[in-house]
C-alpha atoms as a PDB file:
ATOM      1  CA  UNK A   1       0.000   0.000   0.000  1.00  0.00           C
ATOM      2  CA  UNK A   2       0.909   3.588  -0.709  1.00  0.00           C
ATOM      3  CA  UNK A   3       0.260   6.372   0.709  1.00  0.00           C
ATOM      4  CA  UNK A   4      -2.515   7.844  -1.000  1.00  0.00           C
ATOM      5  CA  UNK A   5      -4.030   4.348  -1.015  1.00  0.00           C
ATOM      6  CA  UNK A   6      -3.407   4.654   2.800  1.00  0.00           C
ATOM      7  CA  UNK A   7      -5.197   8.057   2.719  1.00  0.00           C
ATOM      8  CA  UNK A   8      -8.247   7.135   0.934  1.00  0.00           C
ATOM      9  CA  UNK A   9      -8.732   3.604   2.423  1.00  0.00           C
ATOM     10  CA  UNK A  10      -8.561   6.448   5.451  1.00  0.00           C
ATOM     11  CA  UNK A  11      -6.185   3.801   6.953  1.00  0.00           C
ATOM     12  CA  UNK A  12      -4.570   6.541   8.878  1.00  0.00           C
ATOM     13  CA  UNK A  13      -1.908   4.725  11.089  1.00  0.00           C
ATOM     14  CA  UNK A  14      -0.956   3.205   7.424  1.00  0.00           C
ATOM     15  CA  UNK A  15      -0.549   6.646   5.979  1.00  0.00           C
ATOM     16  CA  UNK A  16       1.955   8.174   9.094  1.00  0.00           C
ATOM     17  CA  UNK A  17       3.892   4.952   8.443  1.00  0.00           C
ATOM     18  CA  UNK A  18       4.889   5.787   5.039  1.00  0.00           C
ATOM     19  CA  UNK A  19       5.016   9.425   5.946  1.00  0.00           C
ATOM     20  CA  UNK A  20       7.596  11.964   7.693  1.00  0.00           C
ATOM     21  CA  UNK A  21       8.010  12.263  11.398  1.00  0.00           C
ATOM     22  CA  UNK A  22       6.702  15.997  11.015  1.00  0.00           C
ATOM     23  CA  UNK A  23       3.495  14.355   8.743  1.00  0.00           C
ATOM     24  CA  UNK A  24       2.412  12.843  12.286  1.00  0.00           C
ATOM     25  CA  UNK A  25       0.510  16.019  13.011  1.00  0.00           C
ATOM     26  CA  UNK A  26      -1.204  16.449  10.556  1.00  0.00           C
ATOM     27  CA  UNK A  27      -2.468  13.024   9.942  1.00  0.00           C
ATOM     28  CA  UNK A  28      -3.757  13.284  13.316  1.00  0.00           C
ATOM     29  CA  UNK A  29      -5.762  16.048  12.492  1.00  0.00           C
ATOM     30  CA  UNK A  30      -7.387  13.849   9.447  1.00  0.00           C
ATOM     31  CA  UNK A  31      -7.671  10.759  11.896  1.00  0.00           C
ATOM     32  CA  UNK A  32      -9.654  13.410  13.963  1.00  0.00           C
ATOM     33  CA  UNK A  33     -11.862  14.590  11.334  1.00  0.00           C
ATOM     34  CA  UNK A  34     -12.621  11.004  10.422  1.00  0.00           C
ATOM     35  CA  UNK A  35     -13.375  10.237  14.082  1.00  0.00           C
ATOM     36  CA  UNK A  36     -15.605  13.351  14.098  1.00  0.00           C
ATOM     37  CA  UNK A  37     -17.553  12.537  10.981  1.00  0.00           C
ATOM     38  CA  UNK A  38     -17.022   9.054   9.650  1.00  0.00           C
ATOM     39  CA  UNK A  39     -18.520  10.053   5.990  1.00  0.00           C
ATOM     40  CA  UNK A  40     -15.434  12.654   5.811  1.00  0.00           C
ATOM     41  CA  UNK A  41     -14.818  12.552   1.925  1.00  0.00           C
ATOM     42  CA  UNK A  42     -10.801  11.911   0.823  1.00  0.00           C
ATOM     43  CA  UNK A  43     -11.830  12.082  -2.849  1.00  0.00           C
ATOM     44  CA  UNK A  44      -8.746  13.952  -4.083  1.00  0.00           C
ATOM     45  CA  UNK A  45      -6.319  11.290  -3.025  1.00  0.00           C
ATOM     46  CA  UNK A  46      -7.769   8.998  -6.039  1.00  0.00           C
ATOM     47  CA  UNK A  47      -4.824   8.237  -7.597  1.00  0.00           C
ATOM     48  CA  UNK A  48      -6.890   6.814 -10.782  1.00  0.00           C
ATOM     49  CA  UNK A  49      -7.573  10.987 -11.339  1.00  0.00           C
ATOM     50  CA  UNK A  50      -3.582  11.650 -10.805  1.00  0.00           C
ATOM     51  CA  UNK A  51      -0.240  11.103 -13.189  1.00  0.00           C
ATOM     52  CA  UNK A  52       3.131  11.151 -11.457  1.00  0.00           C
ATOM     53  CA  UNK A  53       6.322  12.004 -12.633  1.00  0.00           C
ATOM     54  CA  UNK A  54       9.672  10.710 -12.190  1.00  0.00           C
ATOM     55  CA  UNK A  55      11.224  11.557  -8.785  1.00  0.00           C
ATOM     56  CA  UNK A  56      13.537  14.425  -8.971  1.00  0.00           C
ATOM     57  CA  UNK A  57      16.247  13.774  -6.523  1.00  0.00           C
ATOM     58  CA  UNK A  58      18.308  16.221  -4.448  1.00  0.00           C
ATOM     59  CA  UNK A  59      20.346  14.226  -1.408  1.00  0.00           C
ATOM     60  CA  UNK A  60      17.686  13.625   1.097  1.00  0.00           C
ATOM     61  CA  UNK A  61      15.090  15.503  -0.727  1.00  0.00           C
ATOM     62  CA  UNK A  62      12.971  14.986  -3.882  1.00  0.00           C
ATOM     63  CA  UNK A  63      10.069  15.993  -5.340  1.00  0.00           C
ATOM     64  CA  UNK A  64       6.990  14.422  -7.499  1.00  0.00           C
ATOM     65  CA  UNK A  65       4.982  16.247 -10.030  1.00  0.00           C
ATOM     66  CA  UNK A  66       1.722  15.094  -9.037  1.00  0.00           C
ATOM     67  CA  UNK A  67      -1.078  16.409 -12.032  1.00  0.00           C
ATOM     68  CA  UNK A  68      -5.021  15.942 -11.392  1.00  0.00           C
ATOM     69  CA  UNK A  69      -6.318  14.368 -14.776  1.00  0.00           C
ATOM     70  CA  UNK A  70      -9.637  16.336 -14.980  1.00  0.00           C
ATOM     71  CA  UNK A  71      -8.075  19.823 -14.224  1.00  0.00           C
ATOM     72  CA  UNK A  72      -4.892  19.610 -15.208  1.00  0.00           C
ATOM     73  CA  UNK A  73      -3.761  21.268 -11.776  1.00  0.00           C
ATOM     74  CA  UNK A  74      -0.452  20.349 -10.436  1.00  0.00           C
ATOM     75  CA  UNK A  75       1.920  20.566  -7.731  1.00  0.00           C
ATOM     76  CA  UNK A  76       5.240  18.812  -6.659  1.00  0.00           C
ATOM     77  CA  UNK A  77       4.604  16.618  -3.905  1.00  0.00           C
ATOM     78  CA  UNK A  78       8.166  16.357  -1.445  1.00  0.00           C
ATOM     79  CA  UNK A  79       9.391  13.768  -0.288  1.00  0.00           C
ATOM     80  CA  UNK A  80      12.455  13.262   2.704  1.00  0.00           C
ATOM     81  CA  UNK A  81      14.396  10.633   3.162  1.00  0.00           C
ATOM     82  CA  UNK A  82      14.209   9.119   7.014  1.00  0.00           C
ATOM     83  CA  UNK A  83      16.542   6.219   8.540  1.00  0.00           C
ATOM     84  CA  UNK A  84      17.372   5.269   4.972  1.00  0.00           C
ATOM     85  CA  UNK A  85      13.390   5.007   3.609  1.00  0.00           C
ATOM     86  CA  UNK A  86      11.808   7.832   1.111  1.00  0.00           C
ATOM     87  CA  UNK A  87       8.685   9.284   2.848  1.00  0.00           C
ATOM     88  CA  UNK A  88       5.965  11.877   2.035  1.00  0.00           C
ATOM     89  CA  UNK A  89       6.585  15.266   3.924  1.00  0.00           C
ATOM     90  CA  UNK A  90       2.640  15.584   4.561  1.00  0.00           C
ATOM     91  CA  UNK A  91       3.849  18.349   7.254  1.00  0.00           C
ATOM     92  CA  UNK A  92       1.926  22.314   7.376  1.00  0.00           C
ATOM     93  CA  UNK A  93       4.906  23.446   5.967  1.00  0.00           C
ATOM     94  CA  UNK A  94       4.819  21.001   2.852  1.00  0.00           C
ATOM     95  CA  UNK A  95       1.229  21.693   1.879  1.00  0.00           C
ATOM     96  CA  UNK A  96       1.599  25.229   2.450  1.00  0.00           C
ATOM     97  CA  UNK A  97       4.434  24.971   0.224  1.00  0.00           C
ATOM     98  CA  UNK A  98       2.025  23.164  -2.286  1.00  0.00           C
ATOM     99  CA  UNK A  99      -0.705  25.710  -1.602  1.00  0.00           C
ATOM    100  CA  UNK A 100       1.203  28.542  -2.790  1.00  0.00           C
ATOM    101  CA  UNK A 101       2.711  27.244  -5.610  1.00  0.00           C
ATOM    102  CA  UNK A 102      -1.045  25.553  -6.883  1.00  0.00           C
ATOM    103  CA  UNK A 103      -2.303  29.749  -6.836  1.00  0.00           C
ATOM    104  CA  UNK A 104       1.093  30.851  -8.590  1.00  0.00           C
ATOM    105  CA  UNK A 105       0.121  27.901 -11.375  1.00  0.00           C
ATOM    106  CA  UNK A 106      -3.144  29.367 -11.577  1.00  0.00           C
ATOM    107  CA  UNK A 107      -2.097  32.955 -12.048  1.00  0.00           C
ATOM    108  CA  UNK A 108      -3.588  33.972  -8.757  1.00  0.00           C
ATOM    109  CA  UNK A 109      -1.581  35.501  -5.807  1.00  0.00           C
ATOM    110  CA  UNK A 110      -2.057  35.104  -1.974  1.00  0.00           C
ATOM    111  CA  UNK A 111      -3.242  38.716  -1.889  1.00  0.00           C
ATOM    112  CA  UNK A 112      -5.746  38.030  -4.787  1.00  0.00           C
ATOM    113  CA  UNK A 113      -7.106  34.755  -3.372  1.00  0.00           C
ATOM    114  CA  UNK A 114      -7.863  36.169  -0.377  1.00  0.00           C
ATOM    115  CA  UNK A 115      -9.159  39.550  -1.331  1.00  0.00           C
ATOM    116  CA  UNK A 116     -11.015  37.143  -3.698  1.00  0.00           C
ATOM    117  CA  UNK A 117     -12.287  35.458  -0.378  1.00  0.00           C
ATOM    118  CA  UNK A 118     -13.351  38.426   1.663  1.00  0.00           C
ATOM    119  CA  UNK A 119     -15.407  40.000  -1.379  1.00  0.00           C
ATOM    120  CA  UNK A 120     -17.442  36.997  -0.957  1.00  0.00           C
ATOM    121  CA  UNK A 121     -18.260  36.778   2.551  1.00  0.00           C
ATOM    122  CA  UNK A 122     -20.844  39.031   4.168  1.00  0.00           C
ATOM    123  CA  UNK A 123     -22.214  39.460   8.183  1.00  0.00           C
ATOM    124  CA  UNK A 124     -24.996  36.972   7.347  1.00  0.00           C
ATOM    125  CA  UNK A 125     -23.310  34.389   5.683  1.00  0.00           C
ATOM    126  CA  UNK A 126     -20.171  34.537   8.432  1.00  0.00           C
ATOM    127  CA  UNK A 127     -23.416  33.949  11.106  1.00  0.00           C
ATOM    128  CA  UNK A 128     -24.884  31.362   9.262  1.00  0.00           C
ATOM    129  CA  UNK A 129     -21.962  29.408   9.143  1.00  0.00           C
ATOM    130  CA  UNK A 130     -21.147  30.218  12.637  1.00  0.00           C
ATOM    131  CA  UNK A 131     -24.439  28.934  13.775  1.00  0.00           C
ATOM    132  CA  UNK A 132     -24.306  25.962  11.708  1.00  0.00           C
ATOM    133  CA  UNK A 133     -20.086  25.259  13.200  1.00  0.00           C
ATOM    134  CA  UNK A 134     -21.783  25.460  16.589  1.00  0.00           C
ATOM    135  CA  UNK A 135     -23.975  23.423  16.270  1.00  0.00           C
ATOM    136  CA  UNK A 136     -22.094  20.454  14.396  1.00  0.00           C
ATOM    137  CA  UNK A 137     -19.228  20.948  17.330  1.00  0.00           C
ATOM    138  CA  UNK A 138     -21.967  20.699  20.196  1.00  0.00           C
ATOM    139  CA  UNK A 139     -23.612  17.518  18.381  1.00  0.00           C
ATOM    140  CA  UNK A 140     -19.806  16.292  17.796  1.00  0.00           C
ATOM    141  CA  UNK A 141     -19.100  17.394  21.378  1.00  0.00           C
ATOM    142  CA  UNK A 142     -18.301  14.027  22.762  1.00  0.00           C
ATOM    143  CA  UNK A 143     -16.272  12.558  19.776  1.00  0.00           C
ATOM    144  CA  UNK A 144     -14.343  15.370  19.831  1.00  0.00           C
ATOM    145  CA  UNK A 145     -13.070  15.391  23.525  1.00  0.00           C
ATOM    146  CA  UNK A 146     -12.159  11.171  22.752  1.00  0.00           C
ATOM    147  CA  UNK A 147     -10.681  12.329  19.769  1.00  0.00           C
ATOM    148  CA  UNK A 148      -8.929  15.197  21.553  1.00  0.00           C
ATOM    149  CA  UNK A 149      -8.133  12.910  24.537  1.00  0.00           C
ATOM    150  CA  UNK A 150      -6.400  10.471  21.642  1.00  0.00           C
ATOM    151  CA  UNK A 151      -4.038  13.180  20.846  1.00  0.00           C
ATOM    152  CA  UNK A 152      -2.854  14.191  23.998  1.00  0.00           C
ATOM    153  CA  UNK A 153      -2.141  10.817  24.403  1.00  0.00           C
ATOM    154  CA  UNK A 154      -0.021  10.782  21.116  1.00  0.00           C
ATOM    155  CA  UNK A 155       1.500  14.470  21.979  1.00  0.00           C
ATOM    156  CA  UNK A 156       2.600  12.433  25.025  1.00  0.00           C
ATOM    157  CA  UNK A 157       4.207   9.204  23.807  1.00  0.00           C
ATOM    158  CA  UNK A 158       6.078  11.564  21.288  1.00  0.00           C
ATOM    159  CA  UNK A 159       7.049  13.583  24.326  1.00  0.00           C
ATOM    160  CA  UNK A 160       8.358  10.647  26.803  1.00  0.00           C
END
């Protein structure tokens, strides 16, 4: 299994195995969210809608052109090597990294995409959705302290 199967299977615990040490974070936020609503939708990890390219090697680093089929979007994926074994830097830092460079692709800047953002929101709609967040977190409201509880317990064991 790869990683993105790992991902999509949502076989989490799979996924931080083939992953970076700094990845475990993150994954632990999508373990969460799967906890938290088990219908949680991993859809763009199909790898039958993504090509790859060749790995482009630099020491301990490389990267992956990763292209989605029906939009023709794509990013480099990075990858680190750890105690000898490639793995997928799935850290905030990495998708960030990914993040800005799928806007620059696109022809839109940081300032643009969120100027782009605000002009859409209004008072109402930011309520709305408020509203709607508070209640999903109160209904959630036990699954999320277990899943919380979980990740102290995994802050922990990294810890000690």
């Amino acid at each position: 299994m790869n990683f993105f199967d790992a991902i999509q299977k949502k076989d989490i615990d799979a996924a931080k195995d083939l992953a970076t040490a700094d990845s475990k974070s993150m994954l632990n936020i999508i373990d969460m969210a799967l906890k938290v609503k088990s219908d949680f939708k991993l859809d763009e990890f199909d790898q039958s809608n993504m090509e790859f390219s060749e790995a482009k090697i630099n020491g301990d680093n490389a990267t992956v052109s990763v292209k989605e089929k029906t939009s023709g979007e794509a990013t480099n994926l990075s990858l680190k090597k750890e105690n000898g074994e490639w793995k997928v830097a799935f850290d905030l830092s990495s998708l960030m990294e990914m993040g800005v460079e799928q806007m620059k692709n696109s022809g839109t800047g940081i300032t643009d995409s969120i100027s782009n953002s605000f002009d859409q929101l209004n008072i109402d709609s930011i309520e709305k959705e408020m509203e709607k967040g508070m209640k999903k977190l109160e209904e959630n409201k036990e699954k999320i302290e277990e899943a919380v509880k979980e990740l102290n317990k995994d802050i922990n064991k990294t810890i000690n």
